[in-house]
N, C-alpha and C. Protein backbone atom coordinates (compact mmCIF):
# COMPACT_ATOMS: atom_id res chain seq x y z
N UNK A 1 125.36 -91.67 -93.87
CA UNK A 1 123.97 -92.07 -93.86
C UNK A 1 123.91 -93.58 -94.13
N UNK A 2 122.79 -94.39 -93.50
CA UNK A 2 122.92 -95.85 -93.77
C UNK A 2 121.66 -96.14 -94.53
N UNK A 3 121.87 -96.60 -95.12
CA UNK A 3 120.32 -97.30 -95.88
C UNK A 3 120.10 -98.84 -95.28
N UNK A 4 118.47 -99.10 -95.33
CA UNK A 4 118.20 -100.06 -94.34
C UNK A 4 118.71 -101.51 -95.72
N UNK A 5 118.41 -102.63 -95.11
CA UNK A 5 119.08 -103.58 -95.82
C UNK A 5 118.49 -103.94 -97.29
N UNK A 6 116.52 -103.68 -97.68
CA UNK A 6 116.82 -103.74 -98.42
C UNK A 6 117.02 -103.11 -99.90
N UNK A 7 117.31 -101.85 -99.43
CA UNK A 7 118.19 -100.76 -100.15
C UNK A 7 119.86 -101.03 -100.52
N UNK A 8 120.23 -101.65 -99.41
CA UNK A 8 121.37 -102.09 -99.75
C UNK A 8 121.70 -103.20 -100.41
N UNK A 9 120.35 -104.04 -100.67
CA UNK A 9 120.38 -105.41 -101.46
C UNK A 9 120.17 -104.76 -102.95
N UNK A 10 119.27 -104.02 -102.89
CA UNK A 10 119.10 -103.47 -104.54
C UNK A 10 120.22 -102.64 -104.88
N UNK A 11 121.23 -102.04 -104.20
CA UNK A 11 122.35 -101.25 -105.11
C UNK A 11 123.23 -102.29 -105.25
N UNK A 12 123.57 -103.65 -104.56
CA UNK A 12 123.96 -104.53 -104.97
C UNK A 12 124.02 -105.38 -106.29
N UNK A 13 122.42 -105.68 -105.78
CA UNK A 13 122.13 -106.03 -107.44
C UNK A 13 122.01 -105.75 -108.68
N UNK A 14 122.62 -104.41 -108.73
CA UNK A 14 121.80 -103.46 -109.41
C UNK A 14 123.67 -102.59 -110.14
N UNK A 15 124.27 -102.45 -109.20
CA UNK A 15 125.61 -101.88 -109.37
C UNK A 15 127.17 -102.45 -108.72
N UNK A 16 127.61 -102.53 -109.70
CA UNK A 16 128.92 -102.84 -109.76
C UNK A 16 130.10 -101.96 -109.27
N UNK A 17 131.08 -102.27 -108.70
CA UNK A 17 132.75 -101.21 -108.79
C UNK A 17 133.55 -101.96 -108.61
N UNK A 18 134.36 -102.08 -109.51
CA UNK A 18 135.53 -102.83 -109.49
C UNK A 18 136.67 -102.21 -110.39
N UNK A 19 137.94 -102.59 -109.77
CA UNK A 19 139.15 -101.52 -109.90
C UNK A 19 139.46 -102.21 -111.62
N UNK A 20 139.02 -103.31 -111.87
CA UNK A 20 139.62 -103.97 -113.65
C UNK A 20 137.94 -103.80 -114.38
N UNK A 21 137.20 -103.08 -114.07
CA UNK A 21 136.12 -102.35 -114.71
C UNK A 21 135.94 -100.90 -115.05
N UNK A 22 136.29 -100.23 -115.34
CA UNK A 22 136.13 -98.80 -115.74
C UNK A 22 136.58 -98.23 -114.37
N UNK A 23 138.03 -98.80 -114.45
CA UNK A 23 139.03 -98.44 -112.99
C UNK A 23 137.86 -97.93 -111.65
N UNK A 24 137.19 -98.82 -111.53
CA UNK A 24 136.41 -98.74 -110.23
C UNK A 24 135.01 -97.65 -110.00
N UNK A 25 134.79 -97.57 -111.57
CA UNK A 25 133.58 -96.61 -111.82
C UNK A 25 132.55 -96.73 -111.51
N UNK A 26 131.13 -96.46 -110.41
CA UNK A 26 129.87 -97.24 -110.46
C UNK A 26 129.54 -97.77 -111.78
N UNK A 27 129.20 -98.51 -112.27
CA UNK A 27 128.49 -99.32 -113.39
C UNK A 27 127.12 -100.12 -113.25
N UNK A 28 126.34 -100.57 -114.65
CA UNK A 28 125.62 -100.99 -114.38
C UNK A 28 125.63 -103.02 -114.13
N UNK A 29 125.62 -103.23 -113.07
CA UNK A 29 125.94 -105.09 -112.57
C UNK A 29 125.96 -105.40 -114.46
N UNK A 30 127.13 -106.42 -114.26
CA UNK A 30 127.40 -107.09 -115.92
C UNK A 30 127.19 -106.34 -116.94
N UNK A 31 127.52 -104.69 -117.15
CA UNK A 31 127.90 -104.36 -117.95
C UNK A 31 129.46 -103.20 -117.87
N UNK A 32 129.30 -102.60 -118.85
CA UNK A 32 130.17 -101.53 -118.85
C UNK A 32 129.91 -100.12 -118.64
N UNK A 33 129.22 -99.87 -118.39
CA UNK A 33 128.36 -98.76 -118.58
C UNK A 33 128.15 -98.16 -117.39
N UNK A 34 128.81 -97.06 -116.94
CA UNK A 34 128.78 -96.04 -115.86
C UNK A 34 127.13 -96.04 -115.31
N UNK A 35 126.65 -95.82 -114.20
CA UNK A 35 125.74 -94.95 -113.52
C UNK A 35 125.34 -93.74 -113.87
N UNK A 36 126.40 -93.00 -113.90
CA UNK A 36 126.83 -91.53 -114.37
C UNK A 36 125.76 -91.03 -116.03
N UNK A 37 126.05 -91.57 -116.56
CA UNK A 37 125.74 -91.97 -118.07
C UNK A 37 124.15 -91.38 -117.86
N UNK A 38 124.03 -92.50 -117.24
CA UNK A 38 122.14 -92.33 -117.35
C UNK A 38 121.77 -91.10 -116.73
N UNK A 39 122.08 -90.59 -116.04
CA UNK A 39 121.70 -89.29 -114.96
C UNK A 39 122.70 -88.19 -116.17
N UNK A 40 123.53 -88.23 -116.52
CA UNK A 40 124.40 -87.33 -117.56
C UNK A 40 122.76 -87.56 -118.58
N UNK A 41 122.60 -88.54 -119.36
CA UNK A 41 121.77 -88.26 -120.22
C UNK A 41 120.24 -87.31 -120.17
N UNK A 42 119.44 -87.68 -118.58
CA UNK A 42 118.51 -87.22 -118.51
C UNK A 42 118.68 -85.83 -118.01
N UNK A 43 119.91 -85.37 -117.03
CA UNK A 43 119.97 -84.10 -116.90
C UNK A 43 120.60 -83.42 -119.32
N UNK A 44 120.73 -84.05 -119.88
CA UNK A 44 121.08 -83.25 -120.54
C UNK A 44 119.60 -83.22 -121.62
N UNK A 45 118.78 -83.55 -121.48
CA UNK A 45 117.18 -83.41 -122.36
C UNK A 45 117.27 -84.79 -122.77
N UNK A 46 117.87 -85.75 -122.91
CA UNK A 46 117.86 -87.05 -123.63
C UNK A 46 116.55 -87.83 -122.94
N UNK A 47 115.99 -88.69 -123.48
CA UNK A 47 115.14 -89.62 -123.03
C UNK A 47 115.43 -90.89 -122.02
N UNK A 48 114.92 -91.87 -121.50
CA UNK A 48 115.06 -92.97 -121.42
C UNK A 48 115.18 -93.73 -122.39
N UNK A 49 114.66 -93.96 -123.22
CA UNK A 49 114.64 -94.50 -124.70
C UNK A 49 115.78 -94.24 -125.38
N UNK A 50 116.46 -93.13 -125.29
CA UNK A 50 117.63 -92.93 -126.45
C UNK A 50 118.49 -93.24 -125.27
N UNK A 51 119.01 -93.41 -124.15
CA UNK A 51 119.61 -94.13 -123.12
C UNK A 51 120.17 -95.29 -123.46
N UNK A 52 118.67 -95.86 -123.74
CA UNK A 52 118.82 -97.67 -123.85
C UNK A 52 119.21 -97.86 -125.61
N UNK A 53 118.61 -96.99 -125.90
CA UNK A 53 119.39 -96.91 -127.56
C UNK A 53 120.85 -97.19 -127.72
N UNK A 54 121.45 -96.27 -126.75
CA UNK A 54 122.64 -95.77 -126.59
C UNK A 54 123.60 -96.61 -126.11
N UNK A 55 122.61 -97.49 -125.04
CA UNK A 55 123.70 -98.58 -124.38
C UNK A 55 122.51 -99.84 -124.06
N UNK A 56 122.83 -100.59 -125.35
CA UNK A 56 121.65 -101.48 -125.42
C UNK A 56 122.24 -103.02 -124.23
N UNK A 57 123.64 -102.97 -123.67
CA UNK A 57 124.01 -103.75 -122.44
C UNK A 57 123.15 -103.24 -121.36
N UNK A 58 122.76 -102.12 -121.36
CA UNK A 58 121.37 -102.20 -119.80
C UNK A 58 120.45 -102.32 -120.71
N UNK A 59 119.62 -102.68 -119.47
CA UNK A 59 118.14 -103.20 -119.90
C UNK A 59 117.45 -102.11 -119.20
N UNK A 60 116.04 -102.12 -119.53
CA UNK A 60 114.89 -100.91 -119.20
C UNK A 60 115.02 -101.03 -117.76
N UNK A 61 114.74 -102.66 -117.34
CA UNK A 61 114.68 -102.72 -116.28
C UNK A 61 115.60 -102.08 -115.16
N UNK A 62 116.92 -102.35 -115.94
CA UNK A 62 117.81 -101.70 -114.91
C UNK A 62 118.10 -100.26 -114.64
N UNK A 63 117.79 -99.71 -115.92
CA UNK A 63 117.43 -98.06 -115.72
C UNK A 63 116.39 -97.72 -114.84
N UNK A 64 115.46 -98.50 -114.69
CA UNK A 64 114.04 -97.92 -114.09
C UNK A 64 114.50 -97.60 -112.49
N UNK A 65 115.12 -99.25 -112.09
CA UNK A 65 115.50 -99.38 -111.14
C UNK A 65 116.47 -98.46 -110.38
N UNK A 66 117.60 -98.16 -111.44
CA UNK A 66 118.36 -97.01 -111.02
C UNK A 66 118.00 -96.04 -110.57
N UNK A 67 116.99 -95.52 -111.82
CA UNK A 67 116.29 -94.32 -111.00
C UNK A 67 115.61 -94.50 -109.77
N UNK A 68 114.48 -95.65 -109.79
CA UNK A 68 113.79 -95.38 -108.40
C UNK A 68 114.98 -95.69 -107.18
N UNK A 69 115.51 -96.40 -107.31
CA UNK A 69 116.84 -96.01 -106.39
C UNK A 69 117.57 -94.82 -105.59
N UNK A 70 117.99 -94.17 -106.58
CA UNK A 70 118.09 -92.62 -106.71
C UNK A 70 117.00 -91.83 -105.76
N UNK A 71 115.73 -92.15 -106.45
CA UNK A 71 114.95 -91.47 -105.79
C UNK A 71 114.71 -91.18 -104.21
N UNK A 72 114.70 -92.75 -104.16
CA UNK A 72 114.28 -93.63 -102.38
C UNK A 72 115.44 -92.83 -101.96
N UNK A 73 116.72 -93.01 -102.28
CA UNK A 73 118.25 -92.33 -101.80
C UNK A 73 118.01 -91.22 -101.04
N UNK A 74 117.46 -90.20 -102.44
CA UNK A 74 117.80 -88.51 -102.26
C UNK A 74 116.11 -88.61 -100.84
N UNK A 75 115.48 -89.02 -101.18
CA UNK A 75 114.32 -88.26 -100.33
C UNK A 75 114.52 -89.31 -98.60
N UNK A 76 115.36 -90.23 -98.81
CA UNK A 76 115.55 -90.47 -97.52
C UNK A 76 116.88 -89.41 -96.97
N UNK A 77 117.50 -89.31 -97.54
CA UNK A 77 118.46 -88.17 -97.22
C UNK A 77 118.16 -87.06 -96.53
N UNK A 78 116.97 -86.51 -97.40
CA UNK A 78 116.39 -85.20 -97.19
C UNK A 78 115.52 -85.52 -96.13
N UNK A 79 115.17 -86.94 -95.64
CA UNK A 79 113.77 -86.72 -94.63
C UNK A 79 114.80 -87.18 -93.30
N UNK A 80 115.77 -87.54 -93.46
CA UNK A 80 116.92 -87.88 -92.45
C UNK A 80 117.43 -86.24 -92.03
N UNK A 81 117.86 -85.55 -92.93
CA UNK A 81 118.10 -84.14 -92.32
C UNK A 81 117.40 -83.00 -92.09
N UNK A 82 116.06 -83.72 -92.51
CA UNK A 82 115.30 -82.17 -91.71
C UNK A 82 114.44 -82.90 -90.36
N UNK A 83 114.66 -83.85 -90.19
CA UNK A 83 114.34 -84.42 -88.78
C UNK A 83 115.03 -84.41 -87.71
């Protein structure tokens, strides 16, 4: 699936992978901190708030972003395969 460009500018800005960073783990741009993490936290009852508690190297902003990211992702996905 391709995302138009500027979808692909915001996971840019937004996420990191590199093999001398958490051996090539998505992360959040200039920190340490997995992708994974945040979506692990909210699927497990945790908040946004205890998130950023948790890993005070992201900022709100960049969580927000993640998610609406995510979002735009999954529902272009889904409107790409039932068309």
């Amino acid at each position: 699936m391709e995302f138009d460009e500027k979808t692909t500018q915001a996971v840019e800005g937004l996420i990191t992978c590199n093999n001398e960073v958490m051996s090539g783990t998505p992360v959040f741009k200039n920190t340490r901190v997995p992708i994974k993490n945040l979506i692990d936290y909210l699927e497990g009852g945790e908040t946004l708030d205890e998130f950023l508690e948790d890993f005070p190297s992201v900022s709100r902003d960049q969580a927000v972003k993640a998610l609406e990211l995510a979002k735009e992702m999954l529902l272009t996905h889904v409107h790409a395969n039932t068309h």
